[in-house]
C-alpha atoms as a PDB file:
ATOM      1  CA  UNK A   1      24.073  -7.263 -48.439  1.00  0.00           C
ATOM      2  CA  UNK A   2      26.618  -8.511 -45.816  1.00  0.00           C
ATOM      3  CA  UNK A   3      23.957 -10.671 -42.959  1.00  0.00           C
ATOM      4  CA  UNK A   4      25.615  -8.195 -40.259  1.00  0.00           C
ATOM      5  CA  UNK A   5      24.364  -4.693 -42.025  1.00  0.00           C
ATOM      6  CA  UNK A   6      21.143  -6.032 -42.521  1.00  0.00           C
ATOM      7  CA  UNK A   7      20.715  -7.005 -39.018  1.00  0.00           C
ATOM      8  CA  UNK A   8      22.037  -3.472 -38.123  1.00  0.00           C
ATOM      9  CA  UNK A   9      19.118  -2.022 -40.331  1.00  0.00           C
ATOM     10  CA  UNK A  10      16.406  -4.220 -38.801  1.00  0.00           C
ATOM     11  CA  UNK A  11      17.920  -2.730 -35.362  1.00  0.00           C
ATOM     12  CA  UNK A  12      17.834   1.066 -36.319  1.00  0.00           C
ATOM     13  CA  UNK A  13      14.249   0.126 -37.845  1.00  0.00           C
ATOM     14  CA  UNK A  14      13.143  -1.204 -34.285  1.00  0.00           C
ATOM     15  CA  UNK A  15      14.252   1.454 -32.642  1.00  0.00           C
ATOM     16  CA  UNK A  16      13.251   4.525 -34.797  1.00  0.00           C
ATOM     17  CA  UNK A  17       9.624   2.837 -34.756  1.00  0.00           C
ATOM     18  CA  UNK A  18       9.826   2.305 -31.008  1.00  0.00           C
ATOM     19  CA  UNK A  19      10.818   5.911 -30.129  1.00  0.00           C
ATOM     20  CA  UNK A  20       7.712   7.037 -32.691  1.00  0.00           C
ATOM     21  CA  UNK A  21       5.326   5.015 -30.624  1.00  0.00           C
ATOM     22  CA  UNK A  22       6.702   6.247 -27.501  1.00  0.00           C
ATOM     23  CA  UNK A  23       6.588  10.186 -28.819  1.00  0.00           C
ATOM     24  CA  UNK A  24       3.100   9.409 -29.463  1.00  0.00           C
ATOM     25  CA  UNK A  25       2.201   8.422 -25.907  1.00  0.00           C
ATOM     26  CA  UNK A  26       3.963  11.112 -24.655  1.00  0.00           C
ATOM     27  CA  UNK A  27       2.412  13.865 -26.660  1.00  0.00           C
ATOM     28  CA  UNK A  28      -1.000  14.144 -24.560  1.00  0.00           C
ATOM     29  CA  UNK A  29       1.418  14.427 -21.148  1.00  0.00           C
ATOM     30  CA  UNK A  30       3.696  16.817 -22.219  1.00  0.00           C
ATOM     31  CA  UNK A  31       0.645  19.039 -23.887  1.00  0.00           C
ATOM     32  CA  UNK A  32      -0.743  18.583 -20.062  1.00  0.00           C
ATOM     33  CA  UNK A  33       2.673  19.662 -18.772  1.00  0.00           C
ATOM     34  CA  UNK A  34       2.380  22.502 -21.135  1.00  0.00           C
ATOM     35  CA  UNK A  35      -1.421  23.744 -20.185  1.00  0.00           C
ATOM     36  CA  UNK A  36      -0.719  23.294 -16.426  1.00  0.00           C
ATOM     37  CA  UNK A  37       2.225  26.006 -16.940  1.00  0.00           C
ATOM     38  CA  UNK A  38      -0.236  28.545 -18.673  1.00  0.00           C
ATOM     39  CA  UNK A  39      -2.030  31.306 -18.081  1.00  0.00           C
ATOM     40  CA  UNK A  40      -5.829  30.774 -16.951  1.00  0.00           C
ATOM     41  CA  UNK A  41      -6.678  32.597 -20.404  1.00  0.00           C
ATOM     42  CA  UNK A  42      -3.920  32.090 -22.707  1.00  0.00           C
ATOM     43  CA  UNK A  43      -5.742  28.551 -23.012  1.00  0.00           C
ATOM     44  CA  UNK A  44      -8.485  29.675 -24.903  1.00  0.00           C
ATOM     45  CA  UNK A  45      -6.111  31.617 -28.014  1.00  0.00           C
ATOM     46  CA  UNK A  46      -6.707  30.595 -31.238  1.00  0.00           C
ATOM     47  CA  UNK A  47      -4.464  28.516 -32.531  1.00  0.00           C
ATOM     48  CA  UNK A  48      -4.000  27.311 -29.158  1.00  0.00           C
ATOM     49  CA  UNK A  49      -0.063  27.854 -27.974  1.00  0.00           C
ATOM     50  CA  UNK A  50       2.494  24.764 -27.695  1.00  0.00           C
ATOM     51  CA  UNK A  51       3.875  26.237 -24.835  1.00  0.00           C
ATOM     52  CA  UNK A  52       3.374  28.782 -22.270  1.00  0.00           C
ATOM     53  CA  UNK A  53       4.747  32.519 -23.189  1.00  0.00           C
ATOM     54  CA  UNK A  54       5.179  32.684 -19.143  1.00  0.00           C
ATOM     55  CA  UNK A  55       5.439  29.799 -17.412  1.00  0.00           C
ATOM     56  CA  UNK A  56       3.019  29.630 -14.889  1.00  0.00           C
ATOM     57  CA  UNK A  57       4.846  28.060 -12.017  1.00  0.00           C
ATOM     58  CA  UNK A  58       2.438  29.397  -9.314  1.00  0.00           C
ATOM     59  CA  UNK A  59      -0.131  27.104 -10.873  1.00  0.00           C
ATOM     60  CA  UNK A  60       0.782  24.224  -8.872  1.00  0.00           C
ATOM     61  CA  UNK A  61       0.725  25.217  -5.085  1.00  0.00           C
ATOM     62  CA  UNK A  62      -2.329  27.375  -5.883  1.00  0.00           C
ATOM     63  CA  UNK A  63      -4.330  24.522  -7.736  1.00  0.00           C
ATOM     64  CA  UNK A  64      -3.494  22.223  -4.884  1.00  0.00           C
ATOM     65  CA  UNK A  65      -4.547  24.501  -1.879  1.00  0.00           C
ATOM     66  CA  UNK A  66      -8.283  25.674  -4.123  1.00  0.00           C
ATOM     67  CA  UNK A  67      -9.733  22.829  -2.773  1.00  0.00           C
ATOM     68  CA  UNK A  68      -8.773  19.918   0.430  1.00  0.00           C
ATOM     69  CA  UNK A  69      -5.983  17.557  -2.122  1.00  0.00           C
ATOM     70  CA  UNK A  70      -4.564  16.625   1.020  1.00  0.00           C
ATOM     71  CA  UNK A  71      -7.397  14.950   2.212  1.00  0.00           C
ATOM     72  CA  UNK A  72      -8.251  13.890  -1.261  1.00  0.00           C
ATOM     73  CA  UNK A  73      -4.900  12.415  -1.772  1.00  0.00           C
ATOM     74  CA  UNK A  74      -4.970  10.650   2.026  1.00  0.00           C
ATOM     75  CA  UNK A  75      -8.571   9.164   0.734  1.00  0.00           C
ATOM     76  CA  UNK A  76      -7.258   7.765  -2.785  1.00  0.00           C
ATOM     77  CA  UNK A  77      -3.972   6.324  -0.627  1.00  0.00           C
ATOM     78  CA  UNK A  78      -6.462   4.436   1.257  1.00  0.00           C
ATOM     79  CA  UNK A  79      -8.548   3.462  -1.346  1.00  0.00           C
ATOM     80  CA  UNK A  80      -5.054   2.269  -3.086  1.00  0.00           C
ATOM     81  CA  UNK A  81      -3.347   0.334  -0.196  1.00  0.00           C
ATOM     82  CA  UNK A  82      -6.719  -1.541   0.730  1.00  0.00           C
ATOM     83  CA  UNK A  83      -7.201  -2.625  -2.727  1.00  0.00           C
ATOM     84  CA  UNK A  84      -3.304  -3.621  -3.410  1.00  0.00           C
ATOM     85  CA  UNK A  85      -3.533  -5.920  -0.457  1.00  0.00           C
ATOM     86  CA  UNK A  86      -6.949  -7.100  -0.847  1.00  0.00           C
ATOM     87  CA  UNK A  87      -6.960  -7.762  -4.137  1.00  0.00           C
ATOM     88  CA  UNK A  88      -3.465  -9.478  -4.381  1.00  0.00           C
ATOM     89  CA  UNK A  89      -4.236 -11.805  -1.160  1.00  0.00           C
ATOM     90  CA  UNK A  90      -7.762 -13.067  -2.846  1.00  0.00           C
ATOM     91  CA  UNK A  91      -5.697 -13.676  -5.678  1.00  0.00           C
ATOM     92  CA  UNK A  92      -3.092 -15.392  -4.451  1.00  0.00           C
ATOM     93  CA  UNK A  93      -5.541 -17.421  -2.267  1.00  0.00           C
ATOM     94  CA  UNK A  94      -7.996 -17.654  -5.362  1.00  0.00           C
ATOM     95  CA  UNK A  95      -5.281 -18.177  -7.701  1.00  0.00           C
ATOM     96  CA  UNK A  96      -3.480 -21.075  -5.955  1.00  0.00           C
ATOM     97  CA  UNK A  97      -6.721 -22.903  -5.256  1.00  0.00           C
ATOM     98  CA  UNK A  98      -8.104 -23.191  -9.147  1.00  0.00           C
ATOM     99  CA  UNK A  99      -4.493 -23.964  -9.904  1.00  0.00           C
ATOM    100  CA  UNK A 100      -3.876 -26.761  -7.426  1.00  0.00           C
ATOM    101  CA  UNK A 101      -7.079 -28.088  -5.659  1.00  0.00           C
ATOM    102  CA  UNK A 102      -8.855 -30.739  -7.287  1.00  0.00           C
ATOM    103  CA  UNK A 103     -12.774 -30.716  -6.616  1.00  0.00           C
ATOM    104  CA  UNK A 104     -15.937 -30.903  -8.418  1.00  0.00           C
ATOM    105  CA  UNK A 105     -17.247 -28.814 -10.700  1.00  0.00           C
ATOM    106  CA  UNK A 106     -13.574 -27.026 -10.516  1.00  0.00           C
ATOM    107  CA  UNK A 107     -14.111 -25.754 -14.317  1.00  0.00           C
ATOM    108  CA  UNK A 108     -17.029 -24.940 -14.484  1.00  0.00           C
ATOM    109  CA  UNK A 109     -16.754 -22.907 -11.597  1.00  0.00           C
ATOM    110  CA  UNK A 110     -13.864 -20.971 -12.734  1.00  0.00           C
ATOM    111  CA  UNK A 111     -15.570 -20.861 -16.537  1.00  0.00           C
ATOM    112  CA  UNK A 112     -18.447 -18.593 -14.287  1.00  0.00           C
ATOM    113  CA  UNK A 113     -15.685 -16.601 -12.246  1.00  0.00           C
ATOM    114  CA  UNK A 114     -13.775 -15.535 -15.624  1.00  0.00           C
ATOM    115  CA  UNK A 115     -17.461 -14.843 -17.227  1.00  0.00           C
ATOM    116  CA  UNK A 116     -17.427 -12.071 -14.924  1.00  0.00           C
ATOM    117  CA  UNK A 117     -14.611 -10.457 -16.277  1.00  0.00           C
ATOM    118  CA  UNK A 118     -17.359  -9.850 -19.465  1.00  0.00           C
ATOM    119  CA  UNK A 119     -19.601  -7.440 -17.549  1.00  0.00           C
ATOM    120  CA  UNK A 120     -18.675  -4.447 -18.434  1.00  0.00           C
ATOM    121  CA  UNK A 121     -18.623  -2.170 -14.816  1.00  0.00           C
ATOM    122  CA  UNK A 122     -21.004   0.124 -15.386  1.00  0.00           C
ATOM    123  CA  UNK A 123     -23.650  -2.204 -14.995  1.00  0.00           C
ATOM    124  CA  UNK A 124     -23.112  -3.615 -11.688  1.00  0.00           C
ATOM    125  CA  UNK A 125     -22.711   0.578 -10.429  1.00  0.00           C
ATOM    126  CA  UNK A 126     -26.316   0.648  -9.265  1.00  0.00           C
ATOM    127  CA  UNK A 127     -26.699  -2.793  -7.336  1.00  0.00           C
ATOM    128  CA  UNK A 128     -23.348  -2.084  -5.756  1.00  0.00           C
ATOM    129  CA  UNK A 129     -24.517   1.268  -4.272  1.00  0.00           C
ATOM    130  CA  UNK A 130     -27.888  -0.257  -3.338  1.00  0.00           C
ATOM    131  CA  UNK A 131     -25.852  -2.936  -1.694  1.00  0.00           C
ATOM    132  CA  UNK A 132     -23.399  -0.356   0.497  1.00  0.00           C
ATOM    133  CA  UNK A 133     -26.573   2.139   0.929  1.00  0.00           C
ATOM    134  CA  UNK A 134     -28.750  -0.549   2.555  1.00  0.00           C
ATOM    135  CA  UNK A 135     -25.616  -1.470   4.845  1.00  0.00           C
ATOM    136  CA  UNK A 136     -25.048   2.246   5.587  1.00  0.00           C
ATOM    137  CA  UNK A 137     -21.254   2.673   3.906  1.00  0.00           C
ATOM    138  CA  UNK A 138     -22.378   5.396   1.521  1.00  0.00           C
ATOM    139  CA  UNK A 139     -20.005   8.276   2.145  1.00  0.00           C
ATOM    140  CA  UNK A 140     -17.927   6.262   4.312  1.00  0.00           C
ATOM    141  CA  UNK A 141     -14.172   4.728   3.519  1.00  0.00           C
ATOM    142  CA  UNK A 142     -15.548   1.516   4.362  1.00  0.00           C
ATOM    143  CA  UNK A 143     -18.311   1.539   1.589  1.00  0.00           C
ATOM    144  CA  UNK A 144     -15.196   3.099  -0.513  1.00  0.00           C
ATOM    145  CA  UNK A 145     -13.841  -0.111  -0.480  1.00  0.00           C
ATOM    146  CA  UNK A 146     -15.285  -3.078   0.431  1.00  0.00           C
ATOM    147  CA  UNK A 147     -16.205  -3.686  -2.579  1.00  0.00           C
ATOM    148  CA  UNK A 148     -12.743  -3.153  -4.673  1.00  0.00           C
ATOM    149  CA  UNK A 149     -10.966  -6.035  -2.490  1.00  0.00           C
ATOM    150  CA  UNK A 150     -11.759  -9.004  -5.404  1.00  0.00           C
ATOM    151  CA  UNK A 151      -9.904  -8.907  -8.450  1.00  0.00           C
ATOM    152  CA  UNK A 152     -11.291 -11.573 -10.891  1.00  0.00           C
ATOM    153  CA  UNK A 153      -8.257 -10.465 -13.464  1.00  0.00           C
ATOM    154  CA  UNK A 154      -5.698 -10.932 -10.424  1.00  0.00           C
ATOM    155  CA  UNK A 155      -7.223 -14.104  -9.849  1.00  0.00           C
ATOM    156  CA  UNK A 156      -6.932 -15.191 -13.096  1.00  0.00           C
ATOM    157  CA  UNK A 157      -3.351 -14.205 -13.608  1.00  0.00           C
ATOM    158  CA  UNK A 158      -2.189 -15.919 -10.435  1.00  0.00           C
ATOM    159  CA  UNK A 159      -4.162 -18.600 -11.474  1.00  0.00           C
ATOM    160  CA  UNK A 160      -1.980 -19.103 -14.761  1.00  0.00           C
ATOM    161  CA  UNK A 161       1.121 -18.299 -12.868  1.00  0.00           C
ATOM    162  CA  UNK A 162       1.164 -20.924 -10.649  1.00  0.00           C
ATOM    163  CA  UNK A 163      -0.177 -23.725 -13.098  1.00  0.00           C
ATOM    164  CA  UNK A 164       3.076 -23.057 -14.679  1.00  0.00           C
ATOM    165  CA  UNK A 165       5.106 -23.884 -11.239  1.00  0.00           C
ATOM    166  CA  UNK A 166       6.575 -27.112 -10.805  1.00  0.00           C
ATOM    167  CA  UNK A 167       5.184 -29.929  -8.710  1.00  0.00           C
ATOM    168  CA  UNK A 168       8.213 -31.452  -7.789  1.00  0.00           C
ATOM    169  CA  UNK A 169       9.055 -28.742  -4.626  1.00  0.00           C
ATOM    170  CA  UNK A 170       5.424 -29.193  -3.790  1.00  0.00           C
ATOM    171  CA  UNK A 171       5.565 -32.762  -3.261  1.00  0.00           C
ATOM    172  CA  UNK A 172       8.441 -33.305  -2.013  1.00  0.00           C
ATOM    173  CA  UNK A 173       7.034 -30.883   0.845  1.00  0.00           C
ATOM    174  CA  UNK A 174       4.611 -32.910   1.359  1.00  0.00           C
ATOM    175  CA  UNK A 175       6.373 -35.924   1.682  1.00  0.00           C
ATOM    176  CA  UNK A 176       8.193 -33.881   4.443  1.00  0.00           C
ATOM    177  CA  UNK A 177       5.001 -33.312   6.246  1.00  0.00           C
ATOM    178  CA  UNK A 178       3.801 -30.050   5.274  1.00  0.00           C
ATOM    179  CA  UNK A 179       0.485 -28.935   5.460  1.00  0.00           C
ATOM    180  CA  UNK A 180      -1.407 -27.384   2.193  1.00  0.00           C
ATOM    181  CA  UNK A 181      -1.268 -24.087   3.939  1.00  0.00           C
ATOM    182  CA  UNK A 182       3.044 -24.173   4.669  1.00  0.00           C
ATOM    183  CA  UNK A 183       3.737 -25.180   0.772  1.00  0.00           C
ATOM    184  CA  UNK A 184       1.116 -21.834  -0.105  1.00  0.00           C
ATOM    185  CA  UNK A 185       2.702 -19.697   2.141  1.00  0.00           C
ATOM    186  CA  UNK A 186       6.492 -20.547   2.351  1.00  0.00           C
ATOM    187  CA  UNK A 187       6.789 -22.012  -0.837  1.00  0.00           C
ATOM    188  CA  UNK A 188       4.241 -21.121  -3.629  1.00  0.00           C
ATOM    189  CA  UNK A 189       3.980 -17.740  -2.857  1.00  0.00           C
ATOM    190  CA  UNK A 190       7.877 -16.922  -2.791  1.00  0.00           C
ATOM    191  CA  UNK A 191       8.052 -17.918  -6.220  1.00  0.00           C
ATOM    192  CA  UNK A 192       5.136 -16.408  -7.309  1.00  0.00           C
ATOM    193  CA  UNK A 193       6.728 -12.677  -6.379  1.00  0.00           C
ATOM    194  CA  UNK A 194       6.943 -11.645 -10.193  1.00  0.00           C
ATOM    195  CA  UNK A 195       3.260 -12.317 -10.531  1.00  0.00           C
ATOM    196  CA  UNK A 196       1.856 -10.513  -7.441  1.00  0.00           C
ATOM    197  CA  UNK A 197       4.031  -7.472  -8.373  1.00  0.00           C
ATOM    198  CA  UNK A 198       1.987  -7.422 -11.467  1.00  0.00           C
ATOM    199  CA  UNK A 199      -1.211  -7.342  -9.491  1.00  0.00           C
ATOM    200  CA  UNK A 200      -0.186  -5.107  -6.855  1.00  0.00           C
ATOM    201  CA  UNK A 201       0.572  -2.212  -9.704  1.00  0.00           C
ATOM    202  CA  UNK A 202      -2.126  -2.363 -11.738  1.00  0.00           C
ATOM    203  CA  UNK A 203      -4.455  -2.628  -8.579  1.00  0.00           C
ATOM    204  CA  UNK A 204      -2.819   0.219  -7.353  1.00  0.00           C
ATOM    205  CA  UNK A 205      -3.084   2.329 -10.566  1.00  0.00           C
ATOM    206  CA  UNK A 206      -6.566   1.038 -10.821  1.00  0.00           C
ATOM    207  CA  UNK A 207      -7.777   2.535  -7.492  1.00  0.00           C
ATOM    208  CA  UNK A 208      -5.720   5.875  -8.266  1.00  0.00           C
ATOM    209  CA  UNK A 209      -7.566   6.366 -11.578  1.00  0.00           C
ATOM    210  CA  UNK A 210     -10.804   5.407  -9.736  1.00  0.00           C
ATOM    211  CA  UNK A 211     -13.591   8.070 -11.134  1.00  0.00           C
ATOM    212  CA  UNK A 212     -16.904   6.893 -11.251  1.00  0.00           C
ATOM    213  CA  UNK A 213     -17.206   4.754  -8.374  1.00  0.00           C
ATOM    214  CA  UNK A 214     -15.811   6.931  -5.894  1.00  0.00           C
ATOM    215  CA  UNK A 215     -17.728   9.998  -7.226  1.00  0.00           C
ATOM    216  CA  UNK A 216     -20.767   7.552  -6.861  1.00  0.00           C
ATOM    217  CA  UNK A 217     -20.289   6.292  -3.184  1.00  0.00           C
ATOM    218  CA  UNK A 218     -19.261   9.473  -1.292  1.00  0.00           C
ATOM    219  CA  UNK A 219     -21.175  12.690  -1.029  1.00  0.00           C
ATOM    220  CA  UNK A 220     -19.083  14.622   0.720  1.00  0.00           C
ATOM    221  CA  UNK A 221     -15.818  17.199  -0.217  1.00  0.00           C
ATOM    222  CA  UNK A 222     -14.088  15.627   2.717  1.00  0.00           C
ATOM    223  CA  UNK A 223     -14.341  11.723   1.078  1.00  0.00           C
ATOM    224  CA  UNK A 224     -13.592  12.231  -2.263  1.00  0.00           C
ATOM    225  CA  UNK A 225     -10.444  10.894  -4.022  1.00  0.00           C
ATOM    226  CA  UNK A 226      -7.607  12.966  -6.179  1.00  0.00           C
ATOM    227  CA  UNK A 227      -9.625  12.174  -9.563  1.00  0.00           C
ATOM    228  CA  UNK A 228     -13.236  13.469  -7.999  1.00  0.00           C
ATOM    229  CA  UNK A 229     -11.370  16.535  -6.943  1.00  0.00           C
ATOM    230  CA  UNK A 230      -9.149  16.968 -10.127  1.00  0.00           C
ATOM    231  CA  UNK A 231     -12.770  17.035 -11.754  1.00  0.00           C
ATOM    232  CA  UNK A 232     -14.209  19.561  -9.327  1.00  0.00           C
ATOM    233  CA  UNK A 233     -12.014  22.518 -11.232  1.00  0.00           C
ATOM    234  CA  UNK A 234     -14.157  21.872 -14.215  1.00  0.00           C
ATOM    235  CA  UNK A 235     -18.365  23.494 -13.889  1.00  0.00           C
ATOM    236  CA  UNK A 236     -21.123  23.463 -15.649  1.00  0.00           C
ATOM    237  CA  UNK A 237     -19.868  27.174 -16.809  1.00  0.00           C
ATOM    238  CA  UNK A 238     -16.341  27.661 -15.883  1.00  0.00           C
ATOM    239  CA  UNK A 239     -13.524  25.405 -16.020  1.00  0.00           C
ATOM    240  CA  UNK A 240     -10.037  26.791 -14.982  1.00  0.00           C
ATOM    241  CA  UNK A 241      -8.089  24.166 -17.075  1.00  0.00           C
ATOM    242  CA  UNK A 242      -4.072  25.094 -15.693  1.00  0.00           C
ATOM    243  CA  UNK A 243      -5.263  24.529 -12.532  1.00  0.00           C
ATOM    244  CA  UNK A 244      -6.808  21.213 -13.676  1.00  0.00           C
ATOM    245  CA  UNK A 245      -3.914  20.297 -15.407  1.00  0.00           C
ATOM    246  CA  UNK A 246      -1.096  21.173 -12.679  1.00  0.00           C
ATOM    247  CA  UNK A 247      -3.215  18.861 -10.390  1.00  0.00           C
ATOM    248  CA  UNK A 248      -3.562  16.204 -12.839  1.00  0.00           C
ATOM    249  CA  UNK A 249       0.335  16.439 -13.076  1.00  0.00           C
ATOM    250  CA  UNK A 250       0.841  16.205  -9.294  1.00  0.00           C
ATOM    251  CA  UNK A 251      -1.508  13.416  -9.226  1.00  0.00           C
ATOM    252  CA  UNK A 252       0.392  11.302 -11.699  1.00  0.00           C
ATOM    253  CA  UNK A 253       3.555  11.566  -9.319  1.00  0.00           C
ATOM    254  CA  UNK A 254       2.557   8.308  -7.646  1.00  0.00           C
ATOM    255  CA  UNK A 255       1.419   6.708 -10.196  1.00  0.00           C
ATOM    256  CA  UNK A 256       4.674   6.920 -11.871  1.00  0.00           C
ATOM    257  CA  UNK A 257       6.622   6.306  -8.865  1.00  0.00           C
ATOM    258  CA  UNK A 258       5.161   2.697  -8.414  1.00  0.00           C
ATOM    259  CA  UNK A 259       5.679   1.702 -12.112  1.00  0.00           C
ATOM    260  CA  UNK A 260       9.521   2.765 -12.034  1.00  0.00           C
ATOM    261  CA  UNK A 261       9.836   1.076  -8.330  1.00  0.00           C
ATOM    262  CA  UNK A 262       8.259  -2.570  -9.387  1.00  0.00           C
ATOM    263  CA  UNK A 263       8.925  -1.936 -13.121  1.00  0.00           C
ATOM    264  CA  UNK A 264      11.382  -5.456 -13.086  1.00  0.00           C
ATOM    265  CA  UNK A 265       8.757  -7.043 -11.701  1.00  0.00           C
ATOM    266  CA  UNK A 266       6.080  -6.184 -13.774  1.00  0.00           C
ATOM    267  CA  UNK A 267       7.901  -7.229 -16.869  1.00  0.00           C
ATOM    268  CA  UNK A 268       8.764 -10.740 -15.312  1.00  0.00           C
ATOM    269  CA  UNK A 269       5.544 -11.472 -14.336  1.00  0.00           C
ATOM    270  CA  UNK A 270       4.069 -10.628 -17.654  1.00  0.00           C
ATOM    271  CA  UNK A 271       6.668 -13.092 -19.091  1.00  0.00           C
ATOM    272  CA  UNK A 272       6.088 -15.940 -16.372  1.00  0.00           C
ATOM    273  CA  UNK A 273       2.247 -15.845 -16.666  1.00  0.00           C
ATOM    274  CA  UNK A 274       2.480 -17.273 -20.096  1.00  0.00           C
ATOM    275  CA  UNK A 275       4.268 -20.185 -19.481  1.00  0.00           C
ATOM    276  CA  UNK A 276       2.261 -23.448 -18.806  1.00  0.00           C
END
């Protein structure tokens, strides 16, 4: 077999196994596609239908005006913008200070900070609500979010992104005269664009997927986030699942929106972080 038709073959291979992984990750969004545009009953036929005899279009505005998704969807932008910038400052800040400064106990400091990253959430849900209830932010945006602002993954990956920097520029800016703060700011972070991308998306998909701790913290209709509400559709006895479904739909919107905008820049700083 001629070197060049084997290479094609490997190709087609690749790609025919690609587009079956992708087909699989798509299935559960298009069969939520597919429910959203049903009728509230035609759900519950047995076998269930691959797609809607009528589509439903009406499903949409009316799941989104059943309950206050404006104000849930102003509440989860909040909750997403705060946590982008928080958590991609501290970890630029973090990041560049385990990667550069020299002091004592520098490992076995960081060795602690990345043992956090082993406890799993749910454990630290009560003593974080005892902690915002005894300072009064329960049902309030500030209790929302104060404590989302730390990233100890962003940290890390900043961390492993800058260790793989050069010196040379930094030096040779502080032969120049510049302080440690200048070389962060006008010269470490520049570079390190690909990298805070990276943290800026997946802290921004991880406040938008956000369940449990904002159905924990606030109380009230008017605080909760798109996911809380997108949950409210579905009782103890009833559950209307098209409407659930159409505003699961709208709610991904964003979501994908941010991944397609900073897509380049997520797949560069996946690639950079790697390097040492």
């Amino acid at each position: 077999m001629r070197p060049d038709r084997a290479g094609r073959r490997r190709a087609v291979a690749g790609y025919t196994a690609a587009i079956l992984l992708a087909s699989v990750m798509l299935i559960p969004f298009l069969w939520m596609l597919s429910t959203a545009l049903m009728d509230e009953f035609e759900v519950f036929q047995y076998p269930p239908p691959l797609l809607p005899a009528d589509p439903q279009w009406a499903n949409f505005p009316n799941a989104l005006t059943q309950l206050p998704f404006a104000r849930f969807f102003l509440n989860s932008g909040i909750l997403a913008v705060c946590m982008v910038l928080g958590q991609t400052l501290t970890g630029a800040l973090g990041g560049y200070a385990f990667a550069r400064f020299r002091f004592a106990g520098r490992g076995a400091v960081f060795a602690a900070y990345l043992g956090a990253l082993m406890v799993p959430a749910i454990v630290l849900l009560i003593p974080r609500f005892l902690l915002i209830d005894a300072l009064g932010g329960v049902d309030t945006i500030a209790g929302l979010v104060s404590t989302e602002l730390v990233s100890v993954w962003g940290v890390f990956l900043l961390r492993q992104f800058f260790l793989s920097l050069p010196r040379e520029t930094e030096d040779a800016a502080r032969v120049d005269g510049a302080s440690e703060w200048t070389i962060f700011w006008r010269i470490a972070l520049p570079l390190a664009r690909p990298a805070l991308a990276t943290v800026a998306l997946f802290s921004f998909i991880d406040a938008w997927k956000s369940f449990l701790w904002p159905l924990v913290v606030t109380q009230s209709l008017e605080m909760r986030t798109v996911e809380v509400g997108i949950a409210s559709f579905h009782g103890l006895y009833y559950a209307n699942w098209p409407y659930q479904m159409a505003a699961a739909v709208t709610a991904l919107i964003p979501v994908l929106v941010a991944f397609l905008a900073s897509q380049r820049f997520f797949t560069r700083g996946i690639q950079l972080t790697g390097i040492r």
